[in-house]
N, C-alpha and C. Protein backbone atom coordinates (compact mmCIF):
# COMPACT_ATOMS: atom_id res chain seq x y z
N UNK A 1 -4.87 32.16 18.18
CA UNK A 1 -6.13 31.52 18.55
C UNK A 1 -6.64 30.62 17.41
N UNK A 2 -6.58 31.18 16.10
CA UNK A 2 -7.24 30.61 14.92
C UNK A 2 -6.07 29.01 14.90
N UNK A 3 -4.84 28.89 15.11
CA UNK A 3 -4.12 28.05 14.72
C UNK A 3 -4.10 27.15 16.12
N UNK A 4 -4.25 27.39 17.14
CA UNK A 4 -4.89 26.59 18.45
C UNK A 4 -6.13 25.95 17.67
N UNK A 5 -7.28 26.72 17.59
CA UNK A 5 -8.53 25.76 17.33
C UNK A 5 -8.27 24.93 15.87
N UNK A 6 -7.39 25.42 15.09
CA UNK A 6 -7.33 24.29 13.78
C UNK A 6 -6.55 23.27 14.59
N UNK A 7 -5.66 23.23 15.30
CA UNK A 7 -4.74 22.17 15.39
C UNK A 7 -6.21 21.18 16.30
N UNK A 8 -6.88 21.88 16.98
CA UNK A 8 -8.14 20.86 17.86
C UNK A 8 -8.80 20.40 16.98
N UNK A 9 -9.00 21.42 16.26
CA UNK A 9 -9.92 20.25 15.16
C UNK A 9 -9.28 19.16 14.58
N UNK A 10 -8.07 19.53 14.26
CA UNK A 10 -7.66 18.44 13.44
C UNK A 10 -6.80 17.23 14.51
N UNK A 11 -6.88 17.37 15.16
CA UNK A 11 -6.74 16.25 16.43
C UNK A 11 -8.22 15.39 16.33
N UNK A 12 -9.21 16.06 16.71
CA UNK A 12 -10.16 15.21 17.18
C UNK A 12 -10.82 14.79 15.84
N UNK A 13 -10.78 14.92 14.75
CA UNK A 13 -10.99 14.32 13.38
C UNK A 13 -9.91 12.91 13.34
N UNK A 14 -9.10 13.24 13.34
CA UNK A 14 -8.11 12.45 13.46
C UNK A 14 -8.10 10.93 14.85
N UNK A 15 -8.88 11.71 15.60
CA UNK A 15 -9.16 10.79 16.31
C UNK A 15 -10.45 10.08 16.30
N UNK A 16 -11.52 10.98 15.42
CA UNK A 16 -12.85 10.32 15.14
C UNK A 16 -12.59 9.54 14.12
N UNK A 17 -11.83 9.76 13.47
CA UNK A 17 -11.45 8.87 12.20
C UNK A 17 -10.95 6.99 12.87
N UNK A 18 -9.99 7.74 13.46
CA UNK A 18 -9.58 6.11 13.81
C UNK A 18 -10.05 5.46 14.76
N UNK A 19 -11.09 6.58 15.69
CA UNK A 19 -12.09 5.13 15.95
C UNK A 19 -13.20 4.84 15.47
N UNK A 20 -13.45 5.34 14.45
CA UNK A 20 -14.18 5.02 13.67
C UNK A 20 -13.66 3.64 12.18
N UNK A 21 -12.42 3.46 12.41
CA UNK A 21 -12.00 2.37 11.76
C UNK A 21 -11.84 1.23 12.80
N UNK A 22 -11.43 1.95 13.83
CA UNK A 22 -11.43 0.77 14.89
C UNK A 22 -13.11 -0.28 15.33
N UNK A 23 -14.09 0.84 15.40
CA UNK A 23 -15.14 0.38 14.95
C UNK A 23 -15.47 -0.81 14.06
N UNK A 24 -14.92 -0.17 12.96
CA UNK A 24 -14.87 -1.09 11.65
C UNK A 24 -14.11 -2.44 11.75
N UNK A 25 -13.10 -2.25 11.78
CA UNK A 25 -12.26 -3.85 12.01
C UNK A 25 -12.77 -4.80 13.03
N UNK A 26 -13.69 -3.83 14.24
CA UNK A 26 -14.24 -4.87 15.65
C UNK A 26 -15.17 -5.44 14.90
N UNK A 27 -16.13 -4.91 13.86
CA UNK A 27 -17.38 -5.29 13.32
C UNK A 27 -16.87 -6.80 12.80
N UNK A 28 -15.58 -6.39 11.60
CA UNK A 28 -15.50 -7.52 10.67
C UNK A 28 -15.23 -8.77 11.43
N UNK A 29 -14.14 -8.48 12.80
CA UNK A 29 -13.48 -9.17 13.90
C UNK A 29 -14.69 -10.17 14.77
N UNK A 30 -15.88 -9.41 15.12
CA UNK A 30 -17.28 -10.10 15.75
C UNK A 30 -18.16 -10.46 14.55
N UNK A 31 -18.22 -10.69 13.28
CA UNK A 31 -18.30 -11.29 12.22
C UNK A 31 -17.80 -12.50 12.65
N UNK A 32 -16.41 -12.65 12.14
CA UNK A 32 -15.71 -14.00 12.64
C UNK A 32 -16.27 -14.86 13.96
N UNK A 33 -15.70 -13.79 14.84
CA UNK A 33 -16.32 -14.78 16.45
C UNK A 33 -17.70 -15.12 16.73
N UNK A 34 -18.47 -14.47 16.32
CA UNK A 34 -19.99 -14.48 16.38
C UNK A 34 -20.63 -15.71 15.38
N UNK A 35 -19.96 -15.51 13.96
CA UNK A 35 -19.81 -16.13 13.09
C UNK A 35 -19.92 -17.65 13.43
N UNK A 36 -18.84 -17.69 14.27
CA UNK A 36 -18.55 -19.66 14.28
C UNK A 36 -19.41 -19.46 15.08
N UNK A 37 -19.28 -18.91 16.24
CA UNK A 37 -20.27 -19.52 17.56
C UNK A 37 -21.58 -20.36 17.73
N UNK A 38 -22.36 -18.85 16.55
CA UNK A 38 -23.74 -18.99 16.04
C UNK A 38 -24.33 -19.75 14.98
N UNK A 39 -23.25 -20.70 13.90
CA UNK A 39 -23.06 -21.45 12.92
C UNK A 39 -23.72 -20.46 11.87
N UNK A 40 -23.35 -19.70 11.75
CA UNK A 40 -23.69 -18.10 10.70
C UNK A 40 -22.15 -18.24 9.67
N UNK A 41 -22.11 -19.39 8.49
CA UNK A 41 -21.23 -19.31 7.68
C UNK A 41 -21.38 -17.76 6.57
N UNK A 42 -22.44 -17.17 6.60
CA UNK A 42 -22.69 -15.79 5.76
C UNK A 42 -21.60 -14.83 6.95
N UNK A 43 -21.75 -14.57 7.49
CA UNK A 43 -20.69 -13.71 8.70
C UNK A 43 -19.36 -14.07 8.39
N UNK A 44 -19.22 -15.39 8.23
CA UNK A 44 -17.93 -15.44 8.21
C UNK A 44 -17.27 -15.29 6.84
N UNK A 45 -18.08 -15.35 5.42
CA UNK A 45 -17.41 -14.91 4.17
C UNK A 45 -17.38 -13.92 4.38
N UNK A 46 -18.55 -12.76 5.22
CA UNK A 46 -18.65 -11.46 5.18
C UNK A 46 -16.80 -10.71 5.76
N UNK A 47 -16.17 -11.64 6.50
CA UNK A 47 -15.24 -11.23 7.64
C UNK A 47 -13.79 -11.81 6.41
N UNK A 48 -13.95 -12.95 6.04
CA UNK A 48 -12.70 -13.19 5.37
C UNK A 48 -12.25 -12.83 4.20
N UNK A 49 -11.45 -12.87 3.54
CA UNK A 49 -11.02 -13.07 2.03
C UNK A 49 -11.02 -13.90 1.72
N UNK A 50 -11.60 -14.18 0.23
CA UNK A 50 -12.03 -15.53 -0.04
C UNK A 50 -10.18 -16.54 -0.56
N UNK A 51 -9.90 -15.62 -0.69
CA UNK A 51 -8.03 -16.07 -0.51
C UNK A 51 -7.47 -16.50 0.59
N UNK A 52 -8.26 -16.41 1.97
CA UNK A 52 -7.36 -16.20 3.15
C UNK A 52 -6.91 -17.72 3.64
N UNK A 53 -6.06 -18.10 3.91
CA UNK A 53 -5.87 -19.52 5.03
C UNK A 53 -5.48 -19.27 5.82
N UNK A 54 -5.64 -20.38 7.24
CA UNK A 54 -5.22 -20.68 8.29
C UNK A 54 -3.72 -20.94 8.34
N UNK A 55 -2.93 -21.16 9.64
CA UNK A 55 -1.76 -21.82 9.64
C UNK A 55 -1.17 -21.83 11.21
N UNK A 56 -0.89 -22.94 11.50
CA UNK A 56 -0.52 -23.03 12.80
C UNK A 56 0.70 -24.47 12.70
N UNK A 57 0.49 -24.59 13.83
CA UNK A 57 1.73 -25.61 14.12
C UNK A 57 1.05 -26.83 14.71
N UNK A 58 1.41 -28.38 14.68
CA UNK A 58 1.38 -29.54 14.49
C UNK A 58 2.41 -30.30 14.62
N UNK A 59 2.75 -31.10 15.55
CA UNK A 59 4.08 -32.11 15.32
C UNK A 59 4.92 -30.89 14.70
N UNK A 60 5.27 -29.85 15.41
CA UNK A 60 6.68 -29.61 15.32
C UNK A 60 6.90 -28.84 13.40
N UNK A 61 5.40 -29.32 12.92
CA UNK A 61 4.90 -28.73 11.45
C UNK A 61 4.24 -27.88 11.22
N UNK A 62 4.77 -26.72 10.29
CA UNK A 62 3.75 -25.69 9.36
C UNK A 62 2.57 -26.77 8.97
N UNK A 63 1.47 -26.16 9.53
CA UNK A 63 -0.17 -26.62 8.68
C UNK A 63 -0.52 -25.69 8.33
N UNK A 64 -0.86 -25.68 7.14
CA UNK A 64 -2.14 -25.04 6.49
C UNK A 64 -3.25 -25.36 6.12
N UNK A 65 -4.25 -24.84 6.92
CA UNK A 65 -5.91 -25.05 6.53
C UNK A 65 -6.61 -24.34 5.40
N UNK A 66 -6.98 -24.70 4.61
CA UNK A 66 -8.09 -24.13 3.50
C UNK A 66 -8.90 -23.12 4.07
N UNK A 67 -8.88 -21.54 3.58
CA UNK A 67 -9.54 -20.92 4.72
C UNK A 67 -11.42 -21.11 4.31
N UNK A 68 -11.40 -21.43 2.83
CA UNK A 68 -12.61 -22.26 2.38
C UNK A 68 -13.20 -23.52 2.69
N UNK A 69 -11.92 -23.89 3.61
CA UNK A 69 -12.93 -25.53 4.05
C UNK A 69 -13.22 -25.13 5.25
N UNK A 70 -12.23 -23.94 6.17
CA UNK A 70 -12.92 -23.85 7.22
C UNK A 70 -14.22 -23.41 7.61
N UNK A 71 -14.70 -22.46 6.56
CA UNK A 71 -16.01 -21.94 6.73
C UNK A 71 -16.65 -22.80 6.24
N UNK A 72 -16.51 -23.90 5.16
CA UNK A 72 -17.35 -24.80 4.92
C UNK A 72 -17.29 -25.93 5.90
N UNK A 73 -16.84 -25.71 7.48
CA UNK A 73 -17.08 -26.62 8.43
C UNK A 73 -18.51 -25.92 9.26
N UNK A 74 -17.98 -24.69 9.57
CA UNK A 74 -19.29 -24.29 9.90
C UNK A 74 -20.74 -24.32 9.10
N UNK A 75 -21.20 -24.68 9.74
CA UNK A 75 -22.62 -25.20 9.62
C UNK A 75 -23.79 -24.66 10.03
N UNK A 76 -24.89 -24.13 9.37
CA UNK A 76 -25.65 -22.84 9.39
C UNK A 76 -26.70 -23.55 10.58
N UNK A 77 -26.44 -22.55 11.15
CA UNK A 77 -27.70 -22.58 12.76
C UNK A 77 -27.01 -23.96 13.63
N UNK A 78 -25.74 -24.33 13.27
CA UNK A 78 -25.43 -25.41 14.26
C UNK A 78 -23.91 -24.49 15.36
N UNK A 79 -24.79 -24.38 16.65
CA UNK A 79 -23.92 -23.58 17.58
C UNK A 79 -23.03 -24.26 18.12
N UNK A 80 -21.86 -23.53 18.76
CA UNK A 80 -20.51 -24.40 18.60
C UNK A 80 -20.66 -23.82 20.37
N UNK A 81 -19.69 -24.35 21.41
CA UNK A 81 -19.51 -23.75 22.59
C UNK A 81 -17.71 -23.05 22.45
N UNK A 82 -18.51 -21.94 22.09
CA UNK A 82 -17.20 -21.28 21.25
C UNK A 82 -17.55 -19.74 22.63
N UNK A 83 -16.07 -18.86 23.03
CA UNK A 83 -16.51 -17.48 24.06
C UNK A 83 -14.78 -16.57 23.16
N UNK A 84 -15.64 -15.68 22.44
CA UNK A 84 -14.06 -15.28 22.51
C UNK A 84 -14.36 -13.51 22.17
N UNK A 85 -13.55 -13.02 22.37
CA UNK A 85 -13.26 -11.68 22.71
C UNK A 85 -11.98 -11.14 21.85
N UNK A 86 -11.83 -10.20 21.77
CA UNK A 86 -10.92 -9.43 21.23
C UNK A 86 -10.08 -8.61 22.32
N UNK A 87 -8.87 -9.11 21.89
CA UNK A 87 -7.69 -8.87 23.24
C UNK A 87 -7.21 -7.23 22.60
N UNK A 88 -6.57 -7.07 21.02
CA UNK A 88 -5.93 -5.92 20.55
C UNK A 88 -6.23 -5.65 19.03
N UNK A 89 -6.20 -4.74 18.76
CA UNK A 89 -6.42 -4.22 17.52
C UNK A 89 -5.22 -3.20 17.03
N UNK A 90 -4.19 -3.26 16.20
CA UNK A 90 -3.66 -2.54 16.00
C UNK A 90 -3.78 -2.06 14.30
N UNK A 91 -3.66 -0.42 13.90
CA UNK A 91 -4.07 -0.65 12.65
C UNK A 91 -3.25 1.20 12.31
N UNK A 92 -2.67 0.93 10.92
CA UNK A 92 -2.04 2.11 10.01
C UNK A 92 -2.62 1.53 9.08
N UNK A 93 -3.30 3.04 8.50
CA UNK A 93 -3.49 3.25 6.72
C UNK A 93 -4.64 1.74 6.44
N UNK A 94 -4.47 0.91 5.72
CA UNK A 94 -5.21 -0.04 5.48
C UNK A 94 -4.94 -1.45 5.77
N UNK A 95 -3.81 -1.13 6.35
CA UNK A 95 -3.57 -2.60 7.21
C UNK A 95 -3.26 -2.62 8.59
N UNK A 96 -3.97 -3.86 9.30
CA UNK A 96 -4.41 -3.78 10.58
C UNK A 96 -4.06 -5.28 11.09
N UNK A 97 -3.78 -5.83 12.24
CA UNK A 97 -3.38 -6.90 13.24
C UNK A 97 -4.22 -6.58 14.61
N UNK A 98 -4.67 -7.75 14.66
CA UNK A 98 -5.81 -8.41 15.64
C UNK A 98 -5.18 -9.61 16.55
N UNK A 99 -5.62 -9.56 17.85
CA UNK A 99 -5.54 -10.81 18.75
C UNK A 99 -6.77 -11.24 19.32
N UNK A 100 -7.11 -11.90 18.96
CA UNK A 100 -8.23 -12.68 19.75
C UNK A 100 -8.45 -14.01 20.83
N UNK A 101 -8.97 -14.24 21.52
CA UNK A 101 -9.16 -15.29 22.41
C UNK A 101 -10.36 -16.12 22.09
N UNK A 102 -10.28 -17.24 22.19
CA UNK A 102 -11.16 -17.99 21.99
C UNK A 102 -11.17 -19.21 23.18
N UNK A 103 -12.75 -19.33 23.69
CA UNK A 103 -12.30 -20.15 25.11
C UNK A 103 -13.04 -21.24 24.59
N UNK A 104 -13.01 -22.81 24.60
CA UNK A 104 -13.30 -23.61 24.43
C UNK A 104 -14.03 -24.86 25.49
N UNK A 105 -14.91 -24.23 26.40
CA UNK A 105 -14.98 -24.98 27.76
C UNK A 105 -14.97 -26.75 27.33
N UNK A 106 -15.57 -27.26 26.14
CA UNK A 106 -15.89 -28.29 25.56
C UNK A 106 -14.97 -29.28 25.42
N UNK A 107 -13.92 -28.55 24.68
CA UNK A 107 -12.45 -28.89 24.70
C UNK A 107 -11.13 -28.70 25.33
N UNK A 108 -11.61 -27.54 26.66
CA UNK A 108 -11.33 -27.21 27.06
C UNK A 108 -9.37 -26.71 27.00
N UNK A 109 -10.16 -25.99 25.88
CA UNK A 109 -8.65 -25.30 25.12
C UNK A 109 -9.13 -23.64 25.28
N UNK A 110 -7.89 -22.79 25.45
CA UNK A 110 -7.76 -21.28 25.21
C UNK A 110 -7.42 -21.68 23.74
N UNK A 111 -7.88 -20.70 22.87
CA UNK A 111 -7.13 -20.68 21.60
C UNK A 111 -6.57 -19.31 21.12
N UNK A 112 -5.78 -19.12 21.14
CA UNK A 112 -5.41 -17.36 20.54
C UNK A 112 -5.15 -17.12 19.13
N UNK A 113 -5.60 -16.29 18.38
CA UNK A 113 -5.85 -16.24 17.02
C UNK A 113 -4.77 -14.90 17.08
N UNK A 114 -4.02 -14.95 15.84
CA UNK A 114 -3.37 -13.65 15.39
C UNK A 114 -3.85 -13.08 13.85
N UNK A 115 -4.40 -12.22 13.72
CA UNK A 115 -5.53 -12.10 12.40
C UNK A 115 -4.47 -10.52 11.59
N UNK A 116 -4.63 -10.74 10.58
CA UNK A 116 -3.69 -9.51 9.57
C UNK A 116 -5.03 -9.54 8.86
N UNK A 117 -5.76 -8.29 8.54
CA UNK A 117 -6.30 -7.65 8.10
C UNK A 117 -5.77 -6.33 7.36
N UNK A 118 -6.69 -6.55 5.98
CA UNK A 118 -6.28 -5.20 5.15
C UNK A 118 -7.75 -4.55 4.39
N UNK A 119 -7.39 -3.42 4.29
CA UNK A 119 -8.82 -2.86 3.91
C UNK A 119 -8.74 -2.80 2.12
N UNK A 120 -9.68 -3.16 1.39
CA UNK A 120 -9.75 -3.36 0.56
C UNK A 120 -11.26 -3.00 -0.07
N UNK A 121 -11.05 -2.10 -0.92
CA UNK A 121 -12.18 -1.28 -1.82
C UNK A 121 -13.04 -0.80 -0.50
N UNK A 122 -12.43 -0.61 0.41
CA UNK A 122 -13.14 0.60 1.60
C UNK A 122 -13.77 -0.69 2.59
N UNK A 123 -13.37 -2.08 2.57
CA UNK A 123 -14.03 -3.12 3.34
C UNK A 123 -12.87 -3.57 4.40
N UNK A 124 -12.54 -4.13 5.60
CA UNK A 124 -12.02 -4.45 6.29
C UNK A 124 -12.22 -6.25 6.39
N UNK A 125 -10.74 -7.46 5.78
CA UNK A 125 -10.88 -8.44 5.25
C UNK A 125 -9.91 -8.80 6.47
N UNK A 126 -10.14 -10.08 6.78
CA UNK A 126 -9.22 -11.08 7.61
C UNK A 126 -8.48 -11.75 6.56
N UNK A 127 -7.56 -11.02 5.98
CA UNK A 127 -6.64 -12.21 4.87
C UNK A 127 -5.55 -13.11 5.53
N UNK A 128 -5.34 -13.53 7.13
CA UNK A 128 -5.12 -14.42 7.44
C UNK A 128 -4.91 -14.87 8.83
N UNK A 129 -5.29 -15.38 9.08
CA UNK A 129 -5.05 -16.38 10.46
C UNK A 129 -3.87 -17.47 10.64
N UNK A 130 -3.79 -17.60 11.83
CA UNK A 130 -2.16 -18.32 12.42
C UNK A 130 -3.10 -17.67 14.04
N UNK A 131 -2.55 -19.40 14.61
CA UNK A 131 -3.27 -19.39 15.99
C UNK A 131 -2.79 -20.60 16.64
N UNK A 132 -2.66 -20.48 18.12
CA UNK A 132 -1.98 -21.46 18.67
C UNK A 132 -3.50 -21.79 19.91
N UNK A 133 -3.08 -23.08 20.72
CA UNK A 133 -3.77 -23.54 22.07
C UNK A 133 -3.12 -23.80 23.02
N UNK A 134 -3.78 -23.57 24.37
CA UNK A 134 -2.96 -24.37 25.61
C UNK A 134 -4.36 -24.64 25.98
N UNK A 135 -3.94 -26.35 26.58
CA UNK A 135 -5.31 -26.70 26.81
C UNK A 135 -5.06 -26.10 28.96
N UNK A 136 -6.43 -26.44 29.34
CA UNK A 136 -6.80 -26.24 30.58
C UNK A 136 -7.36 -26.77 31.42
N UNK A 137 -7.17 -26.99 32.98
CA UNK A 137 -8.41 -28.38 33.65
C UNK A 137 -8.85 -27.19 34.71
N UNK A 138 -10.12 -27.53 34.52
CA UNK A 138 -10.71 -26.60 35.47
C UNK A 138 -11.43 -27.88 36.33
């Protein structure tokens, strides 16, 4: 009986634990998305590493974006028509992978973000992005 109820406990610790990090990474994750939407550049240092860059594809080319110029595009209290959601969260120990969606009615682009996150001094950091588009006609 005693080794039944330890093994429950230590299941559901184990499971309060990790969603309780899962918690955590959605926070830093709606940081970001909330971040651009709302032109809240403080959210978004709060969410990145100040190391982190972008990188996607172009003519068939590796680009890399400054992940410092990108937040210095956003622009405080200037709202973007930005809708995006969080598709997956996957996460061991202190490093974690994110998918996100981003809908663009304006530009009318889907954008999907692939985000690597690592936890660092007990904080949950986006140290990098890589993201593709397909545009759409509605």
């Amino acid at each position: 009986m005693r080794k039944s109820l330890l093994m429950i406990f230590l299941l559901i610790g184990i499971s309060v634990t990790a969603q309780t990090e899962i918690e955590r990474i959605n926070k830093v994750l709606y940081d970001y998305i909330d971040g651009t939407a709302n032109g809240e550049p403080s959210r978004l240092k709060r969410a990145f590493h100040p190391e982190f860059n972008l990188y996607f594809v172009a003519k068939d080319s590796l680009r890399v974006w400054k992940g410092e110029n990108y937040i210095n595009n956003v622009k405080e209290g200037k709202k973007s028509n930005r809708i995006g959601k969080v598709l997956s969260i996957d996460f061991e120990g202190n490093a974690a992978v994110a998918k996100i969606e981003i809908l663009m009615p304006s530009r009318k682009r889907i954008y999907t973000d692939y985000l690597l996150l690592l936890k660092i001094k007990n904080d949950w950091k986006i140290i990098h992005k890589s993201f593709t588009f397909k545009n759409y006609h509605k």
